[in-house]
Protein backbone atom coordinates (compact mmCIF):
# COMPACT_ATOMS: atom_id res chain seq x y z
CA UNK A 1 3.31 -26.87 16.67
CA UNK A 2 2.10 -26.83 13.42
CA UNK A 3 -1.72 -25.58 12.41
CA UNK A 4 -3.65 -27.17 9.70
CA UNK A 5 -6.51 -26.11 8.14
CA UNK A 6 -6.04 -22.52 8.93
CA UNK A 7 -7.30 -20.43 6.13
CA UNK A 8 -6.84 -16.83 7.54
CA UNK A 9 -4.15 -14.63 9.39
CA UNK A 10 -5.43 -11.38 11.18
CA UNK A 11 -2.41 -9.54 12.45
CA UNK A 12 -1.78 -6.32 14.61
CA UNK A 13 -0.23 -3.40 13.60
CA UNK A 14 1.91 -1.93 16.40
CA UNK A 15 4.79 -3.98 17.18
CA UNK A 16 3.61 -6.84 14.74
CA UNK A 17 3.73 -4.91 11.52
CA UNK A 18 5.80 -1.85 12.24
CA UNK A 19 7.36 0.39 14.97
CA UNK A 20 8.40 3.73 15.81
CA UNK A 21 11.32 4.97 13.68
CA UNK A 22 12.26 7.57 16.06
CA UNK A 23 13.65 5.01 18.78
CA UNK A 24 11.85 4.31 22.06
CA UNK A 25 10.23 7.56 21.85
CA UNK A 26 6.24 7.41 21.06
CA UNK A 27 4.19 9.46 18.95
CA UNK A 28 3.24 11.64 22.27
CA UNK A 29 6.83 11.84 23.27
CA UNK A 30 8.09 12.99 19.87
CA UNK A 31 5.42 16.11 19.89
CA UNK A 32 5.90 16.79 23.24
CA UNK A 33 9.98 17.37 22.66
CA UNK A 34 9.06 18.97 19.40
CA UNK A 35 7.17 21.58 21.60
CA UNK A 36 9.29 22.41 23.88
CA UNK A 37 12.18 22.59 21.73
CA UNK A 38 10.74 25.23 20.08
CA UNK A 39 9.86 27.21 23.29
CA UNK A 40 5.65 26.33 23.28
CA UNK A 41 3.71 25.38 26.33
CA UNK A 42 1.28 23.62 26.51
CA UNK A 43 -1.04 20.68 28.18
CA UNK A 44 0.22 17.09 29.26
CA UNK A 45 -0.20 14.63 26.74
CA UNK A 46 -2.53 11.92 26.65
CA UNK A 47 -2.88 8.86 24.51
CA UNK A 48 -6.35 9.40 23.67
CA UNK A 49 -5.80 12.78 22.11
CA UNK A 50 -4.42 10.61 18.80
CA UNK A 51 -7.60 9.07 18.72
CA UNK A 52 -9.44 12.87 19.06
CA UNK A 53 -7.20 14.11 16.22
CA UNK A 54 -7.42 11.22 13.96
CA UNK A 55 -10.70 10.65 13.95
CA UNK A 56 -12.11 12.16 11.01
CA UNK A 57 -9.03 10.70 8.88
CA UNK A 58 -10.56 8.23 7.13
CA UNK A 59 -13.35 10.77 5.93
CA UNK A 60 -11.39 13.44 5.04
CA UNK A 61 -8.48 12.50 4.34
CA UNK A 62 -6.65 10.75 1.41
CA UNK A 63 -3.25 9.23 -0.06
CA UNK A 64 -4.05 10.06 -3.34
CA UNK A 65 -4.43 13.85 -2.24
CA UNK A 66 -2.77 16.50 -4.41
CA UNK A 67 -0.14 18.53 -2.79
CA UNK A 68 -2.56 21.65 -2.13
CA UNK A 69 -5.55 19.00 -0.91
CA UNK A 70 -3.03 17.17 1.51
CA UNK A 71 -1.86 20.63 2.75
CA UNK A 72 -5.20 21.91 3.69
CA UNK A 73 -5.89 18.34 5.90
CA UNK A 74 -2.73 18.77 7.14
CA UNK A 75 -2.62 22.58 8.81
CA UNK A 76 -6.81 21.24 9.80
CA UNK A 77 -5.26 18.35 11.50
CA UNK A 78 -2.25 20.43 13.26
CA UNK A 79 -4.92 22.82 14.27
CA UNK A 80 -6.75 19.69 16.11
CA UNK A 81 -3.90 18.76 17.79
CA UNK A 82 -2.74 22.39 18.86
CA UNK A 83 -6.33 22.56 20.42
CA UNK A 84 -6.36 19.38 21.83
CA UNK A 85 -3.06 20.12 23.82
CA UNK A 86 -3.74 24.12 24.36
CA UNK A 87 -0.97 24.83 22.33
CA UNK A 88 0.21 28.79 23.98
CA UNK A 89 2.59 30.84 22.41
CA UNK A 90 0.78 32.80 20.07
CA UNK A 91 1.74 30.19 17.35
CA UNK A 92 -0.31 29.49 14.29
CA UNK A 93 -0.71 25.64 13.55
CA UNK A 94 -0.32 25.66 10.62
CA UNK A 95 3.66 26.71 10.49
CA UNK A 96 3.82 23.57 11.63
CA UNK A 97 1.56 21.59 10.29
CA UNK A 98 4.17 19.61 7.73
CA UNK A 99 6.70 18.93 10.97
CA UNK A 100 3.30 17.48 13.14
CA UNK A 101 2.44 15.30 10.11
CA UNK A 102 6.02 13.83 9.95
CA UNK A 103 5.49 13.10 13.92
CA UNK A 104 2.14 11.64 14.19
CA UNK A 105 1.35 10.17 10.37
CA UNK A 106 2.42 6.94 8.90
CA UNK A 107 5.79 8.19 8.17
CA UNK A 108 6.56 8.18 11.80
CA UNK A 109 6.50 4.51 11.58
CA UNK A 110 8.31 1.71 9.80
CA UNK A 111 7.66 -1.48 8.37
CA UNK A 112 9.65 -4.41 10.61
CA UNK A 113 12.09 -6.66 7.76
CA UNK A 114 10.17 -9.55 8.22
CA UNK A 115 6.87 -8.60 7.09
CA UNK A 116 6.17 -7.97 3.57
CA UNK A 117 8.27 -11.44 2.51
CA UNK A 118 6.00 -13.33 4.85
CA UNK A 119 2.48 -11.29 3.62
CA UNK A 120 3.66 -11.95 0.30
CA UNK A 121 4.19 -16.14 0.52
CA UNK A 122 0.72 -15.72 2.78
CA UNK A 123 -1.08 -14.39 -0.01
CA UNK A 124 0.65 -16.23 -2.67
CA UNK A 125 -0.69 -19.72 -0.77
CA UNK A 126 -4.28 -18.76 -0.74
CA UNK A 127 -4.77 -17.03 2.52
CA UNK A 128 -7.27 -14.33 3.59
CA UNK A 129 -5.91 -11.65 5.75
CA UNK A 130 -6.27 -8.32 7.68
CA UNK A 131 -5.25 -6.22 10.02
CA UNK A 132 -6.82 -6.14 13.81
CA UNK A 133 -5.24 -3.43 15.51
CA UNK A 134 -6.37 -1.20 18.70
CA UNK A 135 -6.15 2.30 16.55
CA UNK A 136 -6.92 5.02 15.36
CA UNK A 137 -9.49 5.60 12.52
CA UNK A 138 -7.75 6.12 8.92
CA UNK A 139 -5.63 3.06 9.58
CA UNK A 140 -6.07 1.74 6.12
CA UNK A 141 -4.50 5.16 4.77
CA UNK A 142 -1.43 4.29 7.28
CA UNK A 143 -1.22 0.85 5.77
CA UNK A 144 -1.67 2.51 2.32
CA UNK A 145 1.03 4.69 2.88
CA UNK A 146 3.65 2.34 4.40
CA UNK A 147 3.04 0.31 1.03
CA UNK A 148 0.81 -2.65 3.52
CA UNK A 149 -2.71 -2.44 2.50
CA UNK A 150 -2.28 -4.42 -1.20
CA UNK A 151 -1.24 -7.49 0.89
CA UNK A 152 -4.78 -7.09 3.31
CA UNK A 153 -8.26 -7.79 2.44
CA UNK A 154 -9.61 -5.86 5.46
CA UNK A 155 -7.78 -3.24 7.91
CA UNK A 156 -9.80 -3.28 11.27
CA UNK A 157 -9.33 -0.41 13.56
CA UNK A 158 -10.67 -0.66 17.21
CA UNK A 159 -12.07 3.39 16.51
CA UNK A 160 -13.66 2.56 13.35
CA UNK A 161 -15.56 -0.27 14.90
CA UNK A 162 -16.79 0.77 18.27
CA UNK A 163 -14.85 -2.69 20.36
CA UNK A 164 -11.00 -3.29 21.05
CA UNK A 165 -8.83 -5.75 21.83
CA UNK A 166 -9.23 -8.08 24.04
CA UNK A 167 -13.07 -7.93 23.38
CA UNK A 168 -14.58 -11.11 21.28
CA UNK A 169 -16.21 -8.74 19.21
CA UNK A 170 -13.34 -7.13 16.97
CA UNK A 171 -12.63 -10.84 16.23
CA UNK A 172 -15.78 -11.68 15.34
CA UNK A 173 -16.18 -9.05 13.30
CA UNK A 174 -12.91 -9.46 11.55
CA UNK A 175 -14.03 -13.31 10.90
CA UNK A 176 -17.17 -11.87 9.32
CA UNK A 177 -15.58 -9.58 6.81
CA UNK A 178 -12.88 -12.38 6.29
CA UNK A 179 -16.12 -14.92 5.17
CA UNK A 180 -13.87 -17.47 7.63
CA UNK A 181 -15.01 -19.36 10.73
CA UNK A 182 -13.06 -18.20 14.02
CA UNK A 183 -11.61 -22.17 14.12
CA UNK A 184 -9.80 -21.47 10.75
CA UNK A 185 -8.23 -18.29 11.45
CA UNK A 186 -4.49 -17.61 13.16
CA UNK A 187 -4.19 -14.34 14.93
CA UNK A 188 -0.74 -12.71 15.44
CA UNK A 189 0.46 -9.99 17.56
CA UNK A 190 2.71 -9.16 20.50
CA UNK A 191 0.37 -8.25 23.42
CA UNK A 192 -0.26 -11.58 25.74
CA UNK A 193 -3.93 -10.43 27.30
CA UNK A 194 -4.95 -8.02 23.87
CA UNK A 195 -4.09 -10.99 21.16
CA UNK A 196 -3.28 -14.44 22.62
CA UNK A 197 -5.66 -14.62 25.50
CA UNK A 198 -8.51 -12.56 23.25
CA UNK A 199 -8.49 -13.96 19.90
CA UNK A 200 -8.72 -17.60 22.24
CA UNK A 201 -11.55 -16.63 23.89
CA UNK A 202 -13.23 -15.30 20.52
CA UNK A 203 -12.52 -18.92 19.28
CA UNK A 204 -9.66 -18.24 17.34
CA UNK A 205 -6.10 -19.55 16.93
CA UNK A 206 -3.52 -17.20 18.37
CA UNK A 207 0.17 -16.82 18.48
CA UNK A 208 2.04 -13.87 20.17
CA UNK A 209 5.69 -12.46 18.21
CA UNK A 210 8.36 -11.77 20.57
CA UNK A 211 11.03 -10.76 18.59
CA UNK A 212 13.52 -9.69 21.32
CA UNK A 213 13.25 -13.11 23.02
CA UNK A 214 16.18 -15.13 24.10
CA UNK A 215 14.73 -18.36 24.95
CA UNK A 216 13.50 -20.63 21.98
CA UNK A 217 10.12 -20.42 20.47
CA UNK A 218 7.11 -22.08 22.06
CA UNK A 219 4.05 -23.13 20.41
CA UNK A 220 2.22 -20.16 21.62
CA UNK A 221 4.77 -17.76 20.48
CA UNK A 222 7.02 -17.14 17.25
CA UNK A 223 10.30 -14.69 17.02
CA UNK A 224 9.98 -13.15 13.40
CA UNK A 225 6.69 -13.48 10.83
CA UNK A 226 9.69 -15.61 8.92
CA UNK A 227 8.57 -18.21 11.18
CA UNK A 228 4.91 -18.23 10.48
CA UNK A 229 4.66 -19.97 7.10
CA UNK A 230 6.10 -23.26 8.34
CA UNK A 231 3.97 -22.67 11.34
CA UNK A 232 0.96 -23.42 8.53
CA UNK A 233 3.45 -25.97 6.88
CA UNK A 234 3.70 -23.48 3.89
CA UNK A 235 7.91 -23.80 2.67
CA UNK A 236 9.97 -21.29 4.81
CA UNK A 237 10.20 -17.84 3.18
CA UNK A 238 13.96 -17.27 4.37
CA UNK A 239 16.50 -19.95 5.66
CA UNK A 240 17.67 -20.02 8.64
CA UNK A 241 15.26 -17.04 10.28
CA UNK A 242 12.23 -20.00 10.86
CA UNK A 243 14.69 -22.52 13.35
């Protein structure tokens, strides 16, 4: 199916943009087995602790720190996160604050092939575009710092703006900042209820990316980004990768 008049692409991060480079294994798993490799108890993890630790990262925190700077925010932010699990052991934080960066900070993830080919024939035809993403706050320092954020007029994280996915708001609001009415913007990600069924009901065009799928593409769902410039009858960015 192919979608005219479109004007603007929001995307998600997670699973759309990048994944974990560590395997299966989440953030949360990868501290956890960090921990008790090195002997230290502590509490069960919980997803919302990342958003607890992260959350003064866009204030205090910077890609264009210094290496003394970007230690100091790094041993503060260990420290949060050995609080936030009751860390016991006797262990300072901050002798591993470098190791807890590497697990938790943008360097635990990795850009998927197809993406910065397809932002970069997106951008180069004339099309707004930002990130929507249920996150933490600081995710334009992630996208900074896995070499994303030049291609994105706005990064939109669900704890910087007080609504998530699959709420009409964080739509809206992405629509707003984009200057683009909800009927001429395509939003992409790989969670059926959280991005197809919510950007719809927010009045915008949705497709989901499934890119371990077997079956052929539908019109309500893509394999790679590859695919998404003929989608919006812009010339295919690679051959073969948008049949």
């Amino acid at each position: 199916m192919l979608m005219r008049g479109i004007e603007a692409v929001t995307l998600d991060f997670f699973n759309t943009l990048v994944r974990h480079n560590r395997g299966d294994g989440g953030r949360g798993a990868q501290v956890m087995e960090y921990l008790r490799a090195r002997g230290l108890e502590s509490d069960p993890w919980d997803h919302q602790i990342l958003y607890d630790v992260f959350e003064p990262h866009g204030r205090e925190y910077s890609p264009a720190f210094g290496p003394i700077e970007r230690q100091r925010y790094l041993v503060r932010l260990a420290g949060r996160l050995f609080q936030a699990l009751n860390v016991r052991g006797g262990v300072a934080a901050a002798d591993h604050a470098a190791s807890i960066w590497e697990l938790i900070g943008p360097h635990s993830l990795e850009v998927f092939p197809d993406v910065r080919i397809t932002l970069e024939h997106l951008r180069a035809a004339g099309l707004r575009l930002a990130v929507v993403s249920n996150w933490q706050c600081g995710l334009g320092h992630f996208c900074e710092e896995l070499g994303l954020r030049l291609f994105f007029d706005e990064v939109i994280a669900s704890a910087e703006t007080g609504c998530a996915k699959p709420q009409r708001e964080i739509f809206l609001g992405a629509c707003r900042r984009l200057d683009v009415a909800p009927d001429r913007v395509l939003h992409v990600g790989d969670t059926p209820e959280d991005d197809l069924d919510g950007a719809r009901n927010a009045g915008l065009h949705a497709l989901l990316i499934r890119r371990d799928a077997l079956d052929s593409p539908a019109d309500w769902w893509i394999r790679s980004l590859e695919q998404l410039p003929a989608r919006l009858e812009i010339p295919s960015v690679a051959h073969g990768t948008s049949r």
